[in-house]
C-alpha atoms as a PDB file:
ATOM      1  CA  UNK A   1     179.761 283.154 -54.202  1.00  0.00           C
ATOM      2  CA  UNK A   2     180.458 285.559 -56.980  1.00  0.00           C
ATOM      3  CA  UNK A   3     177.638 287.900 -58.465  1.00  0.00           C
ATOM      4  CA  UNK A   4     177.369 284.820 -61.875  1.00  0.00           C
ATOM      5  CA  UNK A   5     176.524 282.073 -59.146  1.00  0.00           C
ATOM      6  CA  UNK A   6     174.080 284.645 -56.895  1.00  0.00           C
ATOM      7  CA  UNK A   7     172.188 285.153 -60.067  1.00  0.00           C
ATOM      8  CA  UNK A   8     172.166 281.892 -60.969  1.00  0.00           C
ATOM      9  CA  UNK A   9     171.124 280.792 -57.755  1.00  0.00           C
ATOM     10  CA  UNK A  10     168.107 283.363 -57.513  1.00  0.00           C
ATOM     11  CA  UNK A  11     166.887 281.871 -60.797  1.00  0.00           C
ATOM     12  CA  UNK A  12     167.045 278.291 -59.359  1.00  0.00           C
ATOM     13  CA  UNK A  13     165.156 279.717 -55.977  1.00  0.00           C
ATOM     14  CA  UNK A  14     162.812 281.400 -58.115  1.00  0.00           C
ATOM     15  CA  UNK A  15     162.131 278.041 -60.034  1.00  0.00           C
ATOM     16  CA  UNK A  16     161.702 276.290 -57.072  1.00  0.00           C
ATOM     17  CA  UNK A  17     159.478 278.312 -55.537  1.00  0.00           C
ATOM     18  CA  UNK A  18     157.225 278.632 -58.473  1.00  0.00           C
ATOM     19  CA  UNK A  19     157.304 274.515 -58.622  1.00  0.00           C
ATOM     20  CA  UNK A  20     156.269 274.305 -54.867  1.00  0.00           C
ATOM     21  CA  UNK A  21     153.593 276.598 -55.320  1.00  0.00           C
ATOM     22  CA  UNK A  22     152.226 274.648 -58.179  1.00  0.00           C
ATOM     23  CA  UNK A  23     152.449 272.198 -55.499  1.00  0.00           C
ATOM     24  CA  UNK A  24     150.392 274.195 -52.763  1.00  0.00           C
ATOM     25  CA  UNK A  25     147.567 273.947 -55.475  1.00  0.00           C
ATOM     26  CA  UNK A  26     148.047 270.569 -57.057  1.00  0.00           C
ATOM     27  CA  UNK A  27     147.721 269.238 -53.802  1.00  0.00           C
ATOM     28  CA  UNK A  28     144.754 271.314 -52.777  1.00  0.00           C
ATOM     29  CA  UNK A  29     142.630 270.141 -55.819  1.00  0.00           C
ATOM     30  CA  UNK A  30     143.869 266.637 -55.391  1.00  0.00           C
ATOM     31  CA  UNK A  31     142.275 267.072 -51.789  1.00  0.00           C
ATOM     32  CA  UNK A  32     139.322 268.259 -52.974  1.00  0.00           C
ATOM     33  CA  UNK A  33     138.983 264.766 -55.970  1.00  0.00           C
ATOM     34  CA  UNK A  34     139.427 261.937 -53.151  1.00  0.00           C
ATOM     35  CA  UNK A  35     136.532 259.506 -53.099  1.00  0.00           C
ATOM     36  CA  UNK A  36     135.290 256.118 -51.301  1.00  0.00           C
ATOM     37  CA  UNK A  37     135.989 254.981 -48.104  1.00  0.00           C
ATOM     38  CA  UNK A  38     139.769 256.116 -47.673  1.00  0.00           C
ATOM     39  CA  UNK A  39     138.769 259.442 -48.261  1.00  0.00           C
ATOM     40  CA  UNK A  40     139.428 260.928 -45.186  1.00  0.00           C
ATOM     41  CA  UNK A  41     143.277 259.902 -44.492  1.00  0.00           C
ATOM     42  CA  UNK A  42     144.123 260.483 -48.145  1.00  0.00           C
ATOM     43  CA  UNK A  43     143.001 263.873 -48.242  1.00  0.00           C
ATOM     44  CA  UNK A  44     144.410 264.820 -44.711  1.00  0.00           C
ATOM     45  CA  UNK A  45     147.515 263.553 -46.107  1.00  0.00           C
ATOM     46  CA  UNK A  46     147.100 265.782 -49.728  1.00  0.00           C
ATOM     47  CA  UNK A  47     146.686 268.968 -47.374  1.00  0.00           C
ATOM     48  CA  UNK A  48     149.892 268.456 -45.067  1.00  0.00           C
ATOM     49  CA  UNK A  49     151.593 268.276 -48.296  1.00  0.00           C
ATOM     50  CA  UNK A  50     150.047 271.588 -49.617  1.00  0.00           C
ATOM     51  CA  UNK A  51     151.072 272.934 -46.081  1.00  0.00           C
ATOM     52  CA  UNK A  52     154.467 271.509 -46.431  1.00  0.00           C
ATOM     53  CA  UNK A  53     155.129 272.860 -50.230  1.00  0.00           C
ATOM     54  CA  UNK A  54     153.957 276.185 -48.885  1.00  0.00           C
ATOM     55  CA  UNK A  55     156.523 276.399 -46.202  1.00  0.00           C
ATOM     56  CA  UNK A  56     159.061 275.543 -49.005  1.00  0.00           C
ATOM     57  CA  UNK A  57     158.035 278.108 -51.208  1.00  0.00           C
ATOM     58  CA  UNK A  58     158.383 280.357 -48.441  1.00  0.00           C
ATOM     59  CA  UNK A  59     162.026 279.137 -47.636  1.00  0.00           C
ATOM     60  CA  UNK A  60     162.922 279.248 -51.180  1.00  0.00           C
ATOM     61  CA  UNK A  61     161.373 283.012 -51.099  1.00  0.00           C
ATOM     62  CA  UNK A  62     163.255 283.977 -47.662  1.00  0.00           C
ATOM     63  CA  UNK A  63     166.691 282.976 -49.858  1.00  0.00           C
ATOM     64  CA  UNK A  64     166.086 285.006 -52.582  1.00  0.00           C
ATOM     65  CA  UNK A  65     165.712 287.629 -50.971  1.00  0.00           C
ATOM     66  CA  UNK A  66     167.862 287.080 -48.752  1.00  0.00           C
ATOM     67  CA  UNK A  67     170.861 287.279 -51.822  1.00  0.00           C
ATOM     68  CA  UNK A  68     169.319 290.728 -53.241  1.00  0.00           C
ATOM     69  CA  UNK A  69     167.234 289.245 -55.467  1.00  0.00           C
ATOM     70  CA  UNK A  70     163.202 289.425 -56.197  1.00  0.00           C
ATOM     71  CA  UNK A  71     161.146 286.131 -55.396  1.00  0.00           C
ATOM     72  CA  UNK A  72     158.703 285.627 -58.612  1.00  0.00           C
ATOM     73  CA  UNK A  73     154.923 285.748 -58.671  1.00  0.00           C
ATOM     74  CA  UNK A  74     154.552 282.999 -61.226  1.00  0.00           C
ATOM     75  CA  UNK A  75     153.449 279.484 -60.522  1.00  0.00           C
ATOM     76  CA  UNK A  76     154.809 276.529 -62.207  1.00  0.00           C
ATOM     77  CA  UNK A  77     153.046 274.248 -64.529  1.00  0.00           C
ATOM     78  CA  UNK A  78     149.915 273.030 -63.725  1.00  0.00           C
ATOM     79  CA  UNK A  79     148.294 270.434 -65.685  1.00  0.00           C
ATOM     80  CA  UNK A  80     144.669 269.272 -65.258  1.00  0.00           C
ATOM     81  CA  UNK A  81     145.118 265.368 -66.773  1.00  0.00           C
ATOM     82  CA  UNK A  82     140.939 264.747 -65.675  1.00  0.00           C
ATOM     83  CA  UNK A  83     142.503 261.505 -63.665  1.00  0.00           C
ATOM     84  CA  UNK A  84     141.572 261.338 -60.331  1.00  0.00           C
ATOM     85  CA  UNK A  85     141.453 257.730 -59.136  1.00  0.00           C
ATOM     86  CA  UNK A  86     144.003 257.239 -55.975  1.00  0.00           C
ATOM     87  CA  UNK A  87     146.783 255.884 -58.295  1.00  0.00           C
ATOM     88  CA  UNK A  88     146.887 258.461 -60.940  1.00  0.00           C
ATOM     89  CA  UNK A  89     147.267 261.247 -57.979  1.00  0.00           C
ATOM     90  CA  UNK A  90     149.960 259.559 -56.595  1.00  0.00           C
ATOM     91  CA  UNK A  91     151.813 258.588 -59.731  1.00  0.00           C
ATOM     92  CA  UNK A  92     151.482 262.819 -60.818  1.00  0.00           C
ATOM     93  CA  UNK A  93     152.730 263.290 -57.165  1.00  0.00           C
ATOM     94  CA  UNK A  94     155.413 261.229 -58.138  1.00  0.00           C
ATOM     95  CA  UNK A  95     156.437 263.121 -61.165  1.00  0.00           C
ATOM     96  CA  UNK A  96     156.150 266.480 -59.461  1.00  0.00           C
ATOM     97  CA  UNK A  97     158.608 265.337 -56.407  1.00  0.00           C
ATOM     98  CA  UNK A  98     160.796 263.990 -59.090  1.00  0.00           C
ATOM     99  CA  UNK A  99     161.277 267.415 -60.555  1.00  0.00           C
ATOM    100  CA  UNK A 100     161.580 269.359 -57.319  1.00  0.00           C
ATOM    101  CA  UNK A 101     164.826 267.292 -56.369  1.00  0.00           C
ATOM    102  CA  UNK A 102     166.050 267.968 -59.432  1.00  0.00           C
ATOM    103  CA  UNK A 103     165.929 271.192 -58.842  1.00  0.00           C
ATOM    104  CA  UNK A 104     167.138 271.115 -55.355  1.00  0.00           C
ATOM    105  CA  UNK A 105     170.330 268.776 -56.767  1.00  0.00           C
ATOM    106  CA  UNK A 106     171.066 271.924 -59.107  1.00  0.00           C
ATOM    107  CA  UNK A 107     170.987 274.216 -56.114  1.00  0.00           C
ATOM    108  CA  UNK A 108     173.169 272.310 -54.341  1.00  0.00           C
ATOM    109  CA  UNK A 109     175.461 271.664 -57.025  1.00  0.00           C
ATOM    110  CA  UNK A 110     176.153 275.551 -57.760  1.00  0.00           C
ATOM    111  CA  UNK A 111     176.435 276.502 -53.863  1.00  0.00           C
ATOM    112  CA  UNK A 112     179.029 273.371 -53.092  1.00  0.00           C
ATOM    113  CA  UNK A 113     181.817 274.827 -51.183  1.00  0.00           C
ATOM    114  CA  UNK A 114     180.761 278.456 -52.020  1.00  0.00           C
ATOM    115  CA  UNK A 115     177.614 279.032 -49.720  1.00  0.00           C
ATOM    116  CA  UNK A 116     177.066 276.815 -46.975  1.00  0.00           C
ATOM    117  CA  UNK A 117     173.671 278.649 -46.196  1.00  0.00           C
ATOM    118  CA  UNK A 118     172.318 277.522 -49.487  1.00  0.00           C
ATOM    119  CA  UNK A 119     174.393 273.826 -49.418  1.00  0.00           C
ATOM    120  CA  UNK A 120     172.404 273.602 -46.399  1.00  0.00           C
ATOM    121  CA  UNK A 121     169.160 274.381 -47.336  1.00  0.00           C
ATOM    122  CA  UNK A 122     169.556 272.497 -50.429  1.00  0.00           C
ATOM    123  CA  UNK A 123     171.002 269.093 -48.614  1.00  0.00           C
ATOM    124  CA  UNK A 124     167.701 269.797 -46.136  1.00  0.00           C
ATOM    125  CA  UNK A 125     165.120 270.032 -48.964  1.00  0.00           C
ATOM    126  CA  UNK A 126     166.283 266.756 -51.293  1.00  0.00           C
ATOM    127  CA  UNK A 127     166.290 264.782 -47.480  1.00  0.00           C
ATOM    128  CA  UNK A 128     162.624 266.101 -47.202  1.00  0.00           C
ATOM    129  CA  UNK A 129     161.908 265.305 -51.262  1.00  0.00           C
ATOM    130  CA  UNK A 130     163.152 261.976 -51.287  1.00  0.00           C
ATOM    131  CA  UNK A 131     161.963 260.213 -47.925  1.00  0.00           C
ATOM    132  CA  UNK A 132     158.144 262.288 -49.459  1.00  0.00           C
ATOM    133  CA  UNK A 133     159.048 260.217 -52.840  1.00  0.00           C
ATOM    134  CA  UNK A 134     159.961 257.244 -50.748  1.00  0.00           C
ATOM    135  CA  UNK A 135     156.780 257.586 -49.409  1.00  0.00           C
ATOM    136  CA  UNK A 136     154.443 258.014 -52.060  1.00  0.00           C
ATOM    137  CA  UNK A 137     156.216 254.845 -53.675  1.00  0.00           C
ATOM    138  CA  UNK A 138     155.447 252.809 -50.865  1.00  0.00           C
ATOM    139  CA  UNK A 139     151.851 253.817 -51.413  1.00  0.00           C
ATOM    140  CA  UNK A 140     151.748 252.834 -54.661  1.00  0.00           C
ATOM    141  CA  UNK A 141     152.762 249.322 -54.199  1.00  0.00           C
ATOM    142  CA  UNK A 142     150.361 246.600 -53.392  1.00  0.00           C
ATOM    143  CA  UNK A 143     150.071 245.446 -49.834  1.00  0.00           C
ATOM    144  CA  UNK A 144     153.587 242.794 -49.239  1.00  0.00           C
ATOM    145  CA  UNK A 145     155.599 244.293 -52.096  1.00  0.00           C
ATOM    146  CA  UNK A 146     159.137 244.875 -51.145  1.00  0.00           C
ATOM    147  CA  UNK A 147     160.490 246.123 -54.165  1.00  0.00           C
ATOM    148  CA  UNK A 148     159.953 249.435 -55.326  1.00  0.00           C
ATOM    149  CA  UNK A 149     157.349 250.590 -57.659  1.00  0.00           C
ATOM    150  CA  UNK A 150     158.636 252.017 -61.014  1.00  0.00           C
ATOM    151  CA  UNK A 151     156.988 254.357 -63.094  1.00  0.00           C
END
């Protein structure tokens, strides 16, 4: 990779580890909102995926250091929308996954062919994002729906 794409891909790192963060504490206070009598496997659920956006963060962290550069101390956007029933949670979950394959697609799309550390850890992420957005869709549709729900 030449010094343009090693910046660039430090700034994408540095994006995506300030978007899983945001994660580590959007799932958190999800965890903390869950009423009624599915409480308990919802919000086990909400804190393996602060755990696992954590771990990410990390990752994304290790990398940027790892090409010279200096992981960031910001968060990404957090925004309190005061809905906490089951289905809003998972449809914001929904919209946050969305965004962190995005971003994960853009790594990958500046390291193809040059890096195949970062292709790598890229191609590893999205497979991790989209069977986690695969999931969450399946929990928003009602019980005998094949067909995917669409937000």
């Amino acid at each position: 990779m030449n010094d343009q794409d090693t910046q660039r891909a430090v700034e994408i790192l540095n994006r995506i580890m300030e978007h899983e963060l945001a994660g580590v504490v959007r799932y958190t206070h999800y965890s903390l909102m869950i009423y009624g009598y599915n409480r308990i496997p919802i919000v086990s659920w909400l804190k393996s995926n602060a755990d696992e956006s954590l771990a990410h963060a990390h990752k994304a962290g290790e990398l940027v250091t790892l090409l010279g550069g200096h992981p960031s101390l910001k968060i990404g956007t957090l925004l309190e929308t005061e809905k906490h029933d089951v289905g809003d949670i998972l449809r914001e979950s929904l919209e946050h996954e969305k965004a962190a394959v995005d971003a994960y697609y853009e790594l990958l799309k500046i390291s193809e062919g040059k890096s195949v550390l970062l292709e790598e850890f890229a191609r590893e992420m999205i497979v991790d994002e989209e069977l986690h957005l695969d999931e969450v869709n399946k929990m928003l549709r009602k019980s005998g729906d094949v067909q995917p729900f669409r937000s």
